[in-house]
C-alpha atoms as a PDB file:
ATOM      1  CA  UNK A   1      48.155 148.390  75.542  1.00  0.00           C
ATOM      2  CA  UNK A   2      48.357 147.965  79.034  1.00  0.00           C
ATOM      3  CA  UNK A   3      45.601 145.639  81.026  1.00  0.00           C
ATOM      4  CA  UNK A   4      43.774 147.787  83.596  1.00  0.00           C
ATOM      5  CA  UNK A   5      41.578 147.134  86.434  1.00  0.00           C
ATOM      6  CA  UNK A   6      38.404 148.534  88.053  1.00  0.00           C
ATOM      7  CA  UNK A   7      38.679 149.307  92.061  1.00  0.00           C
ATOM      8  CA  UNK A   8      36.327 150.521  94.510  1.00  0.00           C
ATOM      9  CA  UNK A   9      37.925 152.437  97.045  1.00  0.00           C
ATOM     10  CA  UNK A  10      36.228 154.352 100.066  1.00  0.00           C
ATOM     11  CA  UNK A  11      32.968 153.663  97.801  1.00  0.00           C
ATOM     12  CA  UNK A  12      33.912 154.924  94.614  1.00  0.00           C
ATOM     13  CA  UNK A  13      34.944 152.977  91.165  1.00  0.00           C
ATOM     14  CA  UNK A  14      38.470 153.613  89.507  1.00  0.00           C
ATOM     15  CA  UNK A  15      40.000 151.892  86.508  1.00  0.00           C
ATOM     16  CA  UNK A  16      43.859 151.538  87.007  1.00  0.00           C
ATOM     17  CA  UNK A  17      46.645 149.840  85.778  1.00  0.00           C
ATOM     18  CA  UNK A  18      46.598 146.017  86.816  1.00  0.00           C
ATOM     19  CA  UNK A  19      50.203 146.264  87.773  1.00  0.00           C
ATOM     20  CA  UNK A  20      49.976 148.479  90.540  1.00  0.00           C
ATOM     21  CA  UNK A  21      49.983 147.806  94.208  1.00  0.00           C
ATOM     22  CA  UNK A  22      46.767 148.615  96.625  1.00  0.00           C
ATOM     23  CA  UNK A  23      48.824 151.398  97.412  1.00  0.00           C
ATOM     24  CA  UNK A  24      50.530 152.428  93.919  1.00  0.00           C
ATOM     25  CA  UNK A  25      46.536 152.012  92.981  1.00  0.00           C
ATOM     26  CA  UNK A  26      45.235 154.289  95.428  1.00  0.00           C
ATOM     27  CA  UNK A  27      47.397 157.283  95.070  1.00  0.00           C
ATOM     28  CA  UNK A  28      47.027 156.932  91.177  1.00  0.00           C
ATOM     29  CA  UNK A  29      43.269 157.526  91.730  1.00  0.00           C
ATOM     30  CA  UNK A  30      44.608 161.123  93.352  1.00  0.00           C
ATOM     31  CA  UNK A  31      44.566 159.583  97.249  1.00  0.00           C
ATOM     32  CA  UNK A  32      47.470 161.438  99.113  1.00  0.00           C
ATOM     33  CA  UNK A  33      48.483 159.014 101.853  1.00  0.00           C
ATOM     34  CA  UNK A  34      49.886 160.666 105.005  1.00  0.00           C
ATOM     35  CA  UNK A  35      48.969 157.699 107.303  1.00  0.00           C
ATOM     36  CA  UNK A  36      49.830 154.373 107.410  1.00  0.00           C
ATOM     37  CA  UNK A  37      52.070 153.895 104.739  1.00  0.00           C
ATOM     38  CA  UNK A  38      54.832 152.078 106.764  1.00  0.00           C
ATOM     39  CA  UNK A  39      58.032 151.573 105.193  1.00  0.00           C
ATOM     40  CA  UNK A  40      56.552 150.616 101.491  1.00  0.00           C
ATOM     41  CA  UNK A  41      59.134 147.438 101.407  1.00  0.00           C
ATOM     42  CA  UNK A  42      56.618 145.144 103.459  1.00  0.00           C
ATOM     43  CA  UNK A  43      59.135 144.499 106.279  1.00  0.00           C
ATOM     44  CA  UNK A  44      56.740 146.401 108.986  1.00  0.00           C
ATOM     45  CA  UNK A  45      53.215 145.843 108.112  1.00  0.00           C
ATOM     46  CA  UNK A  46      52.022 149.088 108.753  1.00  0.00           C
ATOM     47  CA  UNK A  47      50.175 149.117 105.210  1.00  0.00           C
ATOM     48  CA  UNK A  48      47.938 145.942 106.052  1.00  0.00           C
ATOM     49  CA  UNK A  49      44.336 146.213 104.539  1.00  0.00           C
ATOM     50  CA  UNK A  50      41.275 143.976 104.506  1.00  0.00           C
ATOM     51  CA  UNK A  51      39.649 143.586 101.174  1.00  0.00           C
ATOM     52  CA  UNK A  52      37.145 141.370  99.413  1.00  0.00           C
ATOM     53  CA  UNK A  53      36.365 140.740  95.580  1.00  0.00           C
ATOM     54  CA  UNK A  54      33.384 141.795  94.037  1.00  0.00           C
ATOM     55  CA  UNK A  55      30.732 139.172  94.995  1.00  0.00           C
ATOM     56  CA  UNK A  56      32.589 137.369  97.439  1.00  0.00           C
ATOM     57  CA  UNK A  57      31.608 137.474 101.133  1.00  0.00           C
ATOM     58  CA  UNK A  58      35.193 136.743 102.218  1.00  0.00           C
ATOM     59  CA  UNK A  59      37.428 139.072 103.594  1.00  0.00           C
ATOM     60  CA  UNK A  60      41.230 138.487 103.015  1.00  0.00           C
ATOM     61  CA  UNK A  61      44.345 140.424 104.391  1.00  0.00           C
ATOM     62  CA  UNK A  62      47.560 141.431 102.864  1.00  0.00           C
ATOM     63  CA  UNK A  63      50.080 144.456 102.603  1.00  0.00           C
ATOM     64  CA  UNK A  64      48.968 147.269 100.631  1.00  0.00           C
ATOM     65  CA  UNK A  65      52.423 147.738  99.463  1.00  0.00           C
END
């Protein structure tokens, strides 16, 4: 069985598999991502995102991708 993962994204919950990217999370949740989606290697940076864990007040950045 494969370990999955809950997400909030845009203010909504979503349990997905724990091996997907931010990205790879957010269109299996249905998102269609037009914007921003860079060249989904990591060599531009164009996917960056700020996100925090659940009951943490610290904000951390990475690549989406």
């Amino acid at each position: 069985m494969e370990e999955r993962v809950h997400v909030s994204l845009l203010g909504k919950e979503y349990t997905v598999p724990a091996e997907l990217t931010i990205m790879d999370a957010m269109e299996y949740a249905g998102f269609k991502l037009i914007r921003g989606c860079g060249c989904r290697s990591g060599f531009c940076g164009a996917c960056a995102v700020i996100y925090r864990l659940k009951g943490s007040t610290e904000l951390k950045v990475v690549l989406s991708c």
